[in-house]
C-alpha atoms as a PDB file:
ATOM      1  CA  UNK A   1    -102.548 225.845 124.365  1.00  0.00           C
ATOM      2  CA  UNK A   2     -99.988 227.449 122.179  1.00  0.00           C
ATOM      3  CA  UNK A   3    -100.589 230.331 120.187  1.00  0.00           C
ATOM      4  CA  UNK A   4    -100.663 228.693 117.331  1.00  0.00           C
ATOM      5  CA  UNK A   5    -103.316 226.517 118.411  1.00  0.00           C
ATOM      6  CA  UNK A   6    -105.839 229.513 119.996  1.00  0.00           C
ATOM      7  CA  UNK A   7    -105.141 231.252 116.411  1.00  0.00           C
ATOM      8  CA  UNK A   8    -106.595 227.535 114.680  1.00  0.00           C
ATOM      9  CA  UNK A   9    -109.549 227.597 117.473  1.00  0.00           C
ATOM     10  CA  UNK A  10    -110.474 231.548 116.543  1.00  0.00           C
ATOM     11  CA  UNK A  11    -110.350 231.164 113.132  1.00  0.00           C
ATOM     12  CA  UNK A  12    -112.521 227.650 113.020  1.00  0.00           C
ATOM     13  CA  UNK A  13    -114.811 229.556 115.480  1.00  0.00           C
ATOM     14  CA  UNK A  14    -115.183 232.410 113.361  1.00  0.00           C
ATOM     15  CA  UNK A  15    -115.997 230.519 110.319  1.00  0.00           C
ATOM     16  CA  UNK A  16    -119.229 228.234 112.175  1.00  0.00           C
ATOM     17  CA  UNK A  17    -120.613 231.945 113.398  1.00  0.00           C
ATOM     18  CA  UNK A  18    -120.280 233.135 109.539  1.00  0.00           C
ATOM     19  CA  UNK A  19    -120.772 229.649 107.775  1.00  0.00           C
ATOM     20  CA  UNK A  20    -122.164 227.026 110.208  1.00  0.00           C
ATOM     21  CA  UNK A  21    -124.410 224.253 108.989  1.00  0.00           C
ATOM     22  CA  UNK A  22    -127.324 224.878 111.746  1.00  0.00           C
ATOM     23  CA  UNK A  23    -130.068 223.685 109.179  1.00  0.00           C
ATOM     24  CA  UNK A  24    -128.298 219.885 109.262  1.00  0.00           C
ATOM     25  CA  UNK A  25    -131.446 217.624 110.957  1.00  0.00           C
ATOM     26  CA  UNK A  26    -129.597 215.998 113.383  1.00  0.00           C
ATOM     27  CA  UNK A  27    -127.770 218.970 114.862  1.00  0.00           C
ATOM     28  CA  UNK A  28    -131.319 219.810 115.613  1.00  0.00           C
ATOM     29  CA  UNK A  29    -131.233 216.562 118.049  1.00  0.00           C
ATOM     30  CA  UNK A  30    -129.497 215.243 121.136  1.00  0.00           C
ATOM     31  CA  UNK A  31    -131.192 212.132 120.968  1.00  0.00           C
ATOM     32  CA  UNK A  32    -128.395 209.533 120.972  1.00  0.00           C
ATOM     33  CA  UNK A  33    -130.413 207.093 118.966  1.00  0.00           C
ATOM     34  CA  UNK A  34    -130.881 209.397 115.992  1.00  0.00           C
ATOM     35  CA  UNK A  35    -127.307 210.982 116.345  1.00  0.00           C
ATOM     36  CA  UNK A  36    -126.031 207.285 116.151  1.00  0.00           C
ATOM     37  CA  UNK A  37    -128.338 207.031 112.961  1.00  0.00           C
ATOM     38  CA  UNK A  38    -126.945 209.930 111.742  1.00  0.00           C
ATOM     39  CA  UNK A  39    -123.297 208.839 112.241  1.00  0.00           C
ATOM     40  CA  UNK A  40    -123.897 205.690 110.517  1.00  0.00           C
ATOM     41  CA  UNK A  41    -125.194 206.837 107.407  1.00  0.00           C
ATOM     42  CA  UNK A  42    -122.523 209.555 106.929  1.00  0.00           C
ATOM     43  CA  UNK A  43    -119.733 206.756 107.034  1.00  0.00           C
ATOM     44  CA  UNK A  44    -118.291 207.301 103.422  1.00  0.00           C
ATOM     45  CA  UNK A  45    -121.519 209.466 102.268  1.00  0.00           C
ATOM     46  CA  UNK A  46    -121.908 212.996 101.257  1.00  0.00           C
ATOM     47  CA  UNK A  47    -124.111 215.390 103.549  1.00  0.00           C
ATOM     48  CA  UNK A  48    -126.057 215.953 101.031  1.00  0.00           C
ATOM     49  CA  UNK A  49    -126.850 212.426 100.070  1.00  0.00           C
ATOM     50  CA  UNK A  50    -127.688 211.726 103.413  1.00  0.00           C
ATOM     51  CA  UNK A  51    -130.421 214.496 104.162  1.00  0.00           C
ATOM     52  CA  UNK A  52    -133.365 212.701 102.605  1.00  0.00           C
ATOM     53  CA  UNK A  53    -132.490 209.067 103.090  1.00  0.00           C
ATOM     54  CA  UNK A  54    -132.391 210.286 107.331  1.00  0.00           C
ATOM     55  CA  UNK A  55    -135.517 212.021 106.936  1.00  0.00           C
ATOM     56  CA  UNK A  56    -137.674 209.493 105.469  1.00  0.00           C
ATOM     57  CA  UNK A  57    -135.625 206.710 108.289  1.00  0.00           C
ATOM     58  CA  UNK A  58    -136.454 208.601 111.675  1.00  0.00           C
ATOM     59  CA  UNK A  59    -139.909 209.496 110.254  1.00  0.00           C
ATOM     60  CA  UNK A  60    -140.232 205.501 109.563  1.00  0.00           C
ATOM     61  CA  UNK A  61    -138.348 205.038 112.358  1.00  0.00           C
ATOM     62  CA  UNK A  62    -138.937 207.711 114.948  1.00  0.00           C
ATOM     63  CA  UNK A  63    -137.397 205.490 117.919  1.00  0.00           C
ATOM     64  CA  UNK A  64    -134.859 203.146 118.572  1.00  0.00           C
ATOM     65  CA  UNK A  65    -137.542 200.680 119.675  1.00  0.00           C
ATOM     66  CA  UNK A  66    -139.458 201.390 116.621  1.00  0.00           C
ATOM     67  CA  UNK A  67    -136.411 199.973 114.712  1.00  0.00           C
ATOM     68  CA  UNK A  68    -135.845 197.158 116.971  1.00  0.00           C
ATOM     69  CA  UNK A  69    -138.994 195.625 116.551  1.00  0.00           C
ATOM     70  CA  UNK A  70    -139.011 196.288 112.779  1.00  0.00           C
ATOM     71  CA  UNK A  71    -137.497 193.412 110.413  1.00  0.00           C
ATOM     72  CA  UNK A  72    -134.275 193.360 109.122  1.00  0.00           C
ATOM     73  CA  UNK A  73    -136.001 193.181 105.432  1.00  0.00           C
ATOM     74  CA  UNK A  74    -138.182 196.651 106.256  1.00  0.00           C
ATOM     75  CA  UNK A  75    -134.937 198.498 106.856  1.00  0.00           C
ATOM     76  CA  UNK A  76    -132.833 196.905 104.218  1.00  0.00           C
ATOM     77  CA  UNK A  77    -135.416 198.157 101.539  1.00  0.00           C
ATOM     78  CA  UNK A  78    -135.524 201.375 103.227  1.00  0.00           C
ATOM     79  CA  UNK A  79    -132.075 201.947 103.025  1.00  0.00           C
ATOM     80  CA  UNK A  80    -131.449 200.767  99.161  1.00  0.00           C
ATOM     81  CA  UNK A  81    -129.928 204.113  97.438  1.00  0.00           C
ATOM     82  CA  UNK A  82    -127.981 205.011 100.187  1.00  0.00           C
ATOM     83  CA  UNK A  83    -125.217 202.538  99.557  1.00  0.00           C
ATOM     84  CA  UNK A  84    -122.907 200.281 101.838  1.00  0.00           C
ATOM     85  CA  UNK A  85    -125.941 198.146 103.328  1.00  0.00           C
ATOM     86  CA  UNK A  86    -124.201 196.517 105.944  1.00  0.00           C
ATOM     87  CA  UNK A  87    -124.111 199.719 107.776  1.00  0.00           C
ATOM     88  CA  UNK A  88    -128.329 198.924 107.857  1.00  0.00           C
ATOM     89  CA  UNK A  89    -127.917 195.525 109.516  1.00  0.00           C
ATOM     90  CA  UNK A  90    -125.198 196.939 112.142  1.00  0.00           C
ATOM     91  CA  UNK A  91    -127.335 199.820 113.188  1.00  0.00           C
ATOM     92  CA  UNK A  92    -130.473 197.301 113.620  1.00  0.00           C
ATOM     93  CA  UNK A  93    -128.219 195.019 116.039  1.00  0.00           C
ATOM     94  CA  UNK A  94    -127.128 197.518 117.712  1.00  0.00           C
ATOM     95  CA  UNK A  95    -130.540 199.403 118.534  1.00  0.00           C
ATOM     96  CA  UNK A  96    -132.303 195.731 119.245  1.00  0.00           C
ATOM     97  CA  UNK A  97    -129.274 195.955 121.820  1.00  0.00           C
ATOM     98  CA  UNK A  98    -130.019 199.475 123.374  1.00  0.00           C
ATOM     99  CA  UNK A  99    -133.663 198.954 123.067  1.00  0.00           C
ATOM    100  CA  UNK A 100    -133.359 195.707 125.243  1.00  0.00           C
ATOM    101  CA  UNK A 101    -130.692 197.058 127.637  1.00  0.00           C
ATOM    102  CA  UNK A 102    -131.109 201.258 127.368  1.00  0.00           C
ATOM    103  CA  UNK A 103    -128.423 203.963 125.285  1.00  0.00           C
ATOM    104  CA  UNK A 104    -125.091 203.672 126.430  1.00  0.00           C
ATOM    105  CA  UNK A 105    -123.689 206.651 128.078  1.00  0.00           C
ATOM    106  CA  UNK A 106    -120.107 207.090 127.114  1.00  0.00           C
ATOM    107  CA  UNK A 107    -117.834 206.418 124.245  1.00  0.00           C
ATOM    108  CA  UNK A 108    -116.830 203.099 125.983  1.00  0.00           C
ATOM    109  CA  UNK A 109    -120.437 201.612 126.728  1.00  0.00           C
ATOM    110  CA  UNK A 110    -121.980 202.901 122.935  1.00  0.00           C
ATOM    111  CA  UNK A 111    -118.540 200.996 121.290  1.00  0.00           C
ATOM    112  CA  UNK A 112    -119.499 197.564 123.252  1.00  0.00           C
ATOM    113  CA  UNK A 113    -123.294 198.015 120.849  1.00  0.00           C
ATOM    114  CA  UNK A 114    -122.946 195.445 118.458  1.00  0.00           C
ATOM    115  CA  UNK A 115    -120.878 196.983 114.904  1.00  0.00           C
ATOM    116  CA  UNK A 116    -120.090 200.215 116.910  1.00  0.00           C
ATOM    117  CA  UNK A 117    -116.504 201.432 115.850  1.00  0.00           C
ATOM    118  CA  UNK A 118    -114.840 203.963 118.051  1.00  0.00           C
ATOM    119  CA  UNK A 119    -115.598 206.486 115.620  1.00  0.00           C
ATOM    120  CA  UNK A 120    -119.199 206.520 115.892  1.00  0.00           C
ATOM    121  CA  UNK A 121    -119.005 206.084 119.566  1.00  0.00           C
ATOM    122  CA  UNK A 122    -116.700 209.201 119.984  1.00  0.00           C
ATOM    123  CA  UNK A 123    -119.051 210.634 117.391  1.00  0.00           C
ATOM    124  CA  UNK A 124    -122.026 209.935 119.518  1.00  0.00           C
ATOM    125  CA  UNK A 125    -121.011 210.561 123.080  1.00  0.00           C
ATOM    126  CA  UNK A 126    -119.804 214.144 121.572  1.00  0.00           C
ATOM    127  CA  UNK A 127    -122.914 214.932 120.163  1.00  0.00           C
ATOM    128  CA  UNK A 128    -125.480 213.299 121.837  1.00  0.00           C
ATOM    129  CA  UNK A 129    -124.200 213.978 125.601  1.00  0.00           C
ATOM    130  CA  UNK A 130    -121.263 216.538 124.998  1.00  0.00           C
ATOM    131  CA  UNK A 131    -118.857 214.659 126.176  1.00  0.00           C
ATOM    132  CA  UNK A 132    -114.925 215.597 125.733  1.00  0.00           C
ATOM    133  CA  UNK A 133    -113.956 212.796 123.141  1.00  0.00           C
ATOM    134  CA  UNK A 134    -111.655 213.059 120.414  1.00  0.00           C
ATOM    135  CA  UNK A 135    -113.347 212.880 117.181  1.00  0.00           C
ATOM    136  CA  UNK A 136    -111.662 212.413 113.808  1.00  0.00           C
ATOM    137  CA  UNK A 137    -112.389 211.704 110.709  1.00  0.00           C
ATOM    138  CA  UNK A 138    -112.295 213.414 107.079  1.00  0.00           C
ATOM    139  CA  UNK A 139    -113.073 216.848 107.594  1.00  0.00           C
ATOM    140  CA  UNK A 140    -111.476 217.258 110.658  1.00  0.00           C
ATOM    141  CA  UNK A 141    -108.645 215.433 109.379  1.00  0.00           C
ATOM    142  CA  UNK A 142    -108.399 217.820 106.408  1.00  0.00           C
ATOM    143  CA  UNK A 143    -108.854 221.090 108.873  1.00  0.00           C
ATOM    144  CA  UNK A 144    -105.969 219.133 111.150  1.00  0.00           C
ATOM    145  CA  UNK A 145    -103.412 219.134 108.717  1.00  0.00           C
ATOM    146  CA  UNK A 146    -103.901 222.540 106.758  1.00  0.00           C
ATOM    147  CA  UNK A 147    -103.191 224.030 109.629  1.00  0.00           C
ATOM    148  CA  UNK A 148    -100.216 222.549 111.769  1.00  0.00           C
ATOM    149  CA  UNK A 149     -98.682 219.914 109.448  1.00  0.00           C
ATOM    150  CA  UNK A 150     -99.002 221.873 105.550  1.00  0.00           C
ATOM    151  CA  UNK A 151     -95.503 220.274 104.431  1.00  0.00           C
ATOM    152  CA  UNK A 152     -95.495 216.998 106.316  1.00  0.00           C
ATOM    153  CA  UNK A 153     -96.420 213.642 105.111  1.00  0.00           C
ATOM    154  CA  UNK A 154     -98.305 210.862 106.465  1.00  0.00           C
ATOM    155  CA  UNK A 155     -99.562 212.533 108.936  1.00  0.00           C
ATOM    156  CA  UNK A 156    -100.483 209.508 112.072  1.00  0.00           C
ATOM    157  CA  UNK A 157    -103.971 210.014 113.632  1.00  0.00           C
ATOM    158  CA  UNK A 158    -102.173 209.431 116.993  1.00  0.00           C
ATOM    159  CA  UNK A 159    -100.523 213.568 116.017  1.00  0.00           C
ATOM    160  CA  UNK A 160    -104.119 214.706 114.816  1.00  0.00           C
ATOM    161  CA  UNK A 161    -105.417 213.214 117.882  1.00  0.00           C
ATOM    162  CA  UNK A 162    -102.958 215.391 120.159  1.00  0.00           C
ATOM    163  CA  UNK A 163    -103.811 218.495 118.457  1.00  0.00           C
ATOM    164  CA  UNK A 164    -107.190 217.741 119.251  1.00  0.00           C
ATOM    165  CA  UNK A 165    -106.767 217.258 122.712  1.00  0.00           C
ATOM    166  CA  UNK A 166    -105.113 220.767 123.573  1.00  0.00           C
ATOM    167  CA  UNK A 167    -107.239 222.945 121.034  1.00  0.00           C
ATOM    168  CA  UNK A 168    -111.078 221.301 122.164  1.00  0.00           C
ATOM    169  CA  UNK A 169    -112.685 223.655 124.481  1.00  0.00           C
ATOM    170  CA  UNK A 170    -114.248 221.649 126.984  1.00  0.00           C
ATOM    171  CA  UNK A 171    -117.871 221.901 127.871  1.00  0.00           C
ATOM    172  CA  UNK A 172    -118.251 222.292 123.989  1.00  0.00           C
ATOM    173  CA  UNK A 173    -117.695 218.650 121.989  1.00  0.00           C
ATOM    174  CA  UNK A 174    -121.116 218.899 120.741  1.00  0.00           C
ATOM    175  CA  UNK A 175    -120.749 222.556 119.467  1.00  0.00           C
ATOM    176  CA  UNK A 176    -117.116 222.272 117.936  1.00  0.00           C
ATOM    177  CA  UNK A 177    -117.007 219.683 116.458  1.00  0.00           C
ATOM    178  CA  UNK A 178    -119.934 220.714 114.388  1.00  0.00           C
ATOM    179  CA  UNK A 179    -117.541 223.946 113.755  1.00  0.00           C
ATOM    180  CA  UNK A 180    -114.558 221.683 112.758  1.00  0.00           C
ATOM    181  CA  UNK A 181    -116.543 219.124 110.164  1.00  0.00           C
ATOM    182  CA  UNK A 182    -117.975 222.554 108.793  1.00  0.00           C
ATOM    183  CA  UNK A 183    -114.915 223.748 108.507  1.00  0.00           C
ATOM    184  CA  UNK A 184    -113.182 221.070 107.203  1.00  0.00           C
ATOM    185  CA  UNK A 185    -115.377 220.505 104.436  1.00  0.00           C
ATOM    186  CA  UNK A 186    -114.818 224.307 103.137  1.00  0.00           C
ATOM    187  CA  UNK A 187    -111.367 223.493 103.185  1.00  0.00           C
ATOM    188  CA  UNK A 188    -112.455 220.580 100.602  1.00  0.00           C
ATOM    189  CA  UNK A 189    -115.038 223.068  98.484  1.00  0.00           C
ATOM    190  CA  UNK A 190    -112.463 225.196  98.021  1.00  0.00           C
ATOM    191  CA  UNK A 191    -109.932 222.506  96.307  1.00  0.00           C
ATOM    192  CA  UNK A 192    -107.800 221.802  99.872  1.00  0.00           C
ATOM    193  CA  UNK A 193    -107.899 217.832 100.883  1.00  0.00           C
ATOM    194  CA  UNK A 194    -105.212 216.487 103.097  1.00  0.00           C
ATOM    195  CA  UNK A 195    -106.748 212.834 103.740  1.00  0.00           C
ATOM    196  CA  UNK A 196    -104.459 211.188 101.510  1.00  0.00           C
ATOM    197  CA  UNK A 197    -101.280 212.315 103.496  1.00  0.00           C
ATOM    198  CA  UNK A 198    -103.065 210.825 106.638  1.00  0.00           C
ATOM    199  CA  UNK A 199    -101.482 207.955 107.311  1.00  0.00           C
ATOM    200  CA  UNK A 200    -104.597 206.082 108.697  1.00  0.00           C
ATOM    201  CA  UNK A 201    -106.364 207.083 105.112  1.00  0.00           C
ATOM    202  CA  UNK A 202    -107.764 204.402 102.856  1.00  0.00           C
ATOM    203  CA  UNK A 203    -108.875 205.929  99.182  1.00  0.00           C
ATOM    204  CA  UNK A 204    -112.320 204.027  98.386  1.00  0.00           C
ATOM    205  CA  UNK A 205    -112.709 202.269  95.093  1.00  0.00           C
ATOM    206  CA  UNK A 206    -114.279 203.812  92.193  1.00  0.00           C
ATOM    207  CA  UNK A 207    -117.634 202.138  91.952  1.00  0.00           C
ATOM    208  CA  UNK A 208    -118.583 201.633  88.503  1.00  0.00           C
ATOM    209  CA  UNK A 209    -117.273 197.924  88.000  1.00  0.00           C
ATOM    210  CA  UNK A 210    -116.808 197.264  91.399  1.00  0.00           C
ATOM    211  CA  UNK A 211    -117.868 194.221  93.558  1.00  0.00           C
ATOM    212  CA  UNK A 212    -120.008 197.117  95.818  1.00  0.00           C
ATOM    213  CA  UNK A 213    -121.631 198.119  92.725  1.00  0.00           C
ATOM    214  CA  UNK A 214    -122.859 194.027  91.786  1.00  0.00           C
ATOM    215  CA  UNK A 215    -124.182 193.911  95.950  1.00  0.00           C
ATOM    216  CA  UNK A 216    -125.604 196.901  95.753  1.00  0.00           C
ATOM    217  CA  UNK A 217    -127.495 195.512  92.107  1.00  0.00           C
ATOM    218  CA  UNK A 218    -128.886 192.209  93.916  1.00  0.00           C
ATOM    219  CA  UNK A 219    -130.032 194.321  97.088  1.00  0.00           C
ATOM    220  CA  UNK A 220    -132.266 196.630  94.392  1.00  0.00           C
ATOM    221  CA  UNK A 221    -134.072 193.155  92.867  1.00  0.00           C
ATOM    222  CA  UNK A 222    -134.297 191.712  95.987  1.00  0.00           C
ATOM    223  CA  UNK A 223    -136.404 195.395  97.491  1.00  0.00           C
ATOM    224  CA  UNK A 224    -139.029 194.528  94.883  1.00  0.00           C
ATOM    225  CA  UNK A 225    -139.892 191.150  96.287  1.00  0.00           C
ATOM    226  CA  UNK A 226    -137.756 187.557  96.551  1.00  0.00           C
ATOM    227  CA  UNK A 227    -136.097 186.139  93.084  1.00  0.00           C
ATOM    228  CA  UNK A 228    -134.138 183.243  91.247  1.00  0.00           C
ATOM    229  CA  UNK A 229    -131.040 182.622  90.633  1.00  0.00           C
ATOM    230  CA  UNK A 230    -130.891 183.676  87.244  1.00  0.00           C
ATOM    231  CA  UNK A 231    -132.161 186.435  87.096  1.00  0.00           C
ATOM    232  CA  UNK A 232    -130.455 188.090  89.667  1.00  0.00           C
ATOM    233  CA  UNK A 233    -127.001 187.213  88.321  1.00  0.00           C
ATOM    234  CA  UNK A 234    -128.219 188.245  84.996  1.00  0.00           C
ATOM    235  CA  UNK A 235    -129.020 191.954  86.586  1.00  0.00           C
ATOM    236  CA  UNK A 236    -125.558 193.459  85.089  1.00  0.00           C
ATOM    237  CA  UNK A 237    -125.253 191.544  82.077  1.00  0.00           C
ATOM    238  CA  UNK A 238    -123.489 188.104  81.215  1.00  0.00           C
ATOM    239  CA  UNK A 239    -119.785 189.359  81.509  1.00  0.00           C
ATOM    240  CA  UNK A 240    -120.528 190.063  84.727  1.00  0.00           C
ATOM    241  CA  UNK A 241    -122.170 187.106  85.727  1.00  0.00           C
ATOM    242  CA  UNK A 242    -119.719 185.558  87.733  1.00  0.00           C
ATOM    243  CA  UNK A 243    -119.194 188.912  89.815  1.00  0.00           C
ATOM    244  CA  UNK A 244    -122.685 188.719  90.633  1.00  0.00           C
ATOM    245  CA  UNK A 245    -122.601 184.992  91.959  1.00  0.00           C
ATOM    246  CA  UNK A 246    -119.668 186.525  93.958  1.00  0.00           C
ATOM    247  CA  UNK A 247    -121.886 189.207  95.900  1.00  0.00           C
ATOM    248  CA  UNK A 248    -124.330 187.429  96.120  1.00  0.00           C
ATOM    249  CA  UNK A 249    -122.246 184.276  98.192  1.00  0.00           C
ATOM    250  CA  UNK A 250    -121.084 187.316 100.745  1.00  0.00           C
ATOM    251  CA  UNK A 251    -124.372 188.575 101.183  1.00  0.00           C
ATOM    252  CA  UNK A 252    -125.937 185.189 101.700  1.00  0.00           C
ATOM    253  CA  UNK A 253    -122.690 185.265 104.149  1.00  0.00           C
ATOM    254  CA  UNK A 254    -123.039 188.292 105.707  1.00  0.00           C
ATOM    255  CA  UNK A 255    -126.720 187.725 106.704  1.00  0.00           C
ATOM    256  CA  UNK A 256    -128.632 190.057 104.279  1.00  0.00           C
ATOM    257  CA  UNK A 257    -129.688 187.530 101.862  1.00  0.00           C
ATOM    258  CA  UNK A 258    -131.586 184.727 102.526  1.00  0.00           C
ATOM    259  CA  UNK A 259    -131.446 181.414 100.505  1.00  0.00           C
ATOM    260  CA  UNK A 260    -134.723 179.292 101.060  1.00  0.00           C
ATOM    261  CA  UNK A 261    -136.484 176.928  98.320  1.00  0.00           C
ATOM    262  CA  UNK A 262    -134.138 178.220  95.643  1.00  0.00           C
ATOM    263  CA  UNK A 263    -135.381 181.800  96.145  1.00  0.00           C
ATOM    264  CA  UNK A 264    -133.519 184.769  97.270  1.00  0.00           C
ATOM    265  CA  UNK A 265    -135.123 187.123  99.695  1.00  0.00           C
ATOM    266  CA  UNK A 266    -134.638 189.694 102.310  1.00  0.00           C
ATOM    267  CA  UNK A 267    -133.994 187.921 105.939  1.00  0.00           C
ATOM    268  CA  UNK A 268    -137.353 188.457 108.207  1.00  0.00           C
END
């Protein structure tokens, strides 16, 4: 490790001791099956957003066979607010998987659970079991590139990923990484955000308008109890009729609608 790189480590370091986020629930965990709850829920969500929806889940939910025996409708509805819904069907396959076979125990086993990307799985074996993966993903991304590439652009995770390599301490995933995200996202309160010179960066859609918005409007009907039709393609008004008979054809595709005697319900 250069100096460069032990001057990044000190100063990320010194910043968790000052600043760290120690109040964050599941930092307060090394259960794998609520870090891997927690890791699902953050894709593409705010902290903040997340707090309450995780509370109420692991309190509904307090084990992984808990939500394995649950049905797929149960979590669906307890997941409306919290946006991107398939995340709530891939974390109930994967936990009917660990509760039948046991939690994986590295990033290789927890990415063979059913929707596990290698981000979570990283993001798991880190956390949960301390393991020496390489993590990245917005924050750390963001503390990456404000510190070793500040002119470059598109920035390849494969250079982020090297980086990471020679500047983790070992023994101490679970610990830094906590220190990078936190880090990271004062970089972002304080008006820095590299992510869009990442090359592996995607900028989401704005919502208002958007197919996600229409799914996430049939989802909302469909938590108070199964519907027609009509009325659910009605939900966002007439000119956007057609949108809704769009989301709700991948839904029905995708396995969180269910079609049966011309009603619309959650699957069992």
């Amino acid at each position: 490790m250069n100096t460069e790189e032990a001057g990044f480590r000190r100063r990320v370091w010194a910043h968790f001791r000052a600043h760290g986020r120690h109040d964050l629930p599941w930092r307060k965990t090394q259960d794998p099956y609520r870090i891997l709850v927690s890791e699902v829920m953050l894709q593409q969500t705010q902290v903040d957003r997340v707090i309450p929806f995780y509370t109420k889940f692991i309190k509904t939910f307090p084990t992984a066979r808990k939500l394995a025996q649950a049905p797929l409708s149960e979590v669906l509805k307890l997941w409306q607010g919290l946006g991107y819904n398939r995340r709530a069907k891939m974390l109930h396959q994967a936990v009917k998987s660990v509760a039948a076979r046991g939690m994986p125990r590295d990033a290789q086993g927890l990415e063979d659970l059913p929707g596990v990307g290698p981000y979570t799985a990283r993001a798991v074996a880190a956390f949960a079991y301390n393991q020496d993966s390489i993590v990245i993903e917005t924050n750390i991304r963001t503390a990456v590139i404000q510190h070793f590439f500040p002119k470059k652009e598109k920035v390849s995770d494969t250079e982020i990923e090297k980086i990471l390599t020679r500047t983790l301490p070992k023994g101490r995933a679970r610990e830094w990484y906590g220190a990078l995200m936190d880090y990271g996202a004062y970089l972002k309160r304080s008006g820095v955000s590299h992510n869009a010179r990442g090359a592996g960066h995607t900028k989401q859609s704005k919502f208002p308008g958007s197919l996600r918005e229409a799914r996430g409007a049939v989802l909302r009907e469909l938590a108070e109890g199964p519907a027609l039709r009509a009325r659910l393609v009605s939900v966002l008004g007439p000119e956007r009729r057609e949108q809704m008979i769009r989301a709700l054809e991948d839904l029905i595709a995708e396995g969180l609608v269910r079609l049966k005697r011309n009603r619309y319900s959650f699957p069992d």
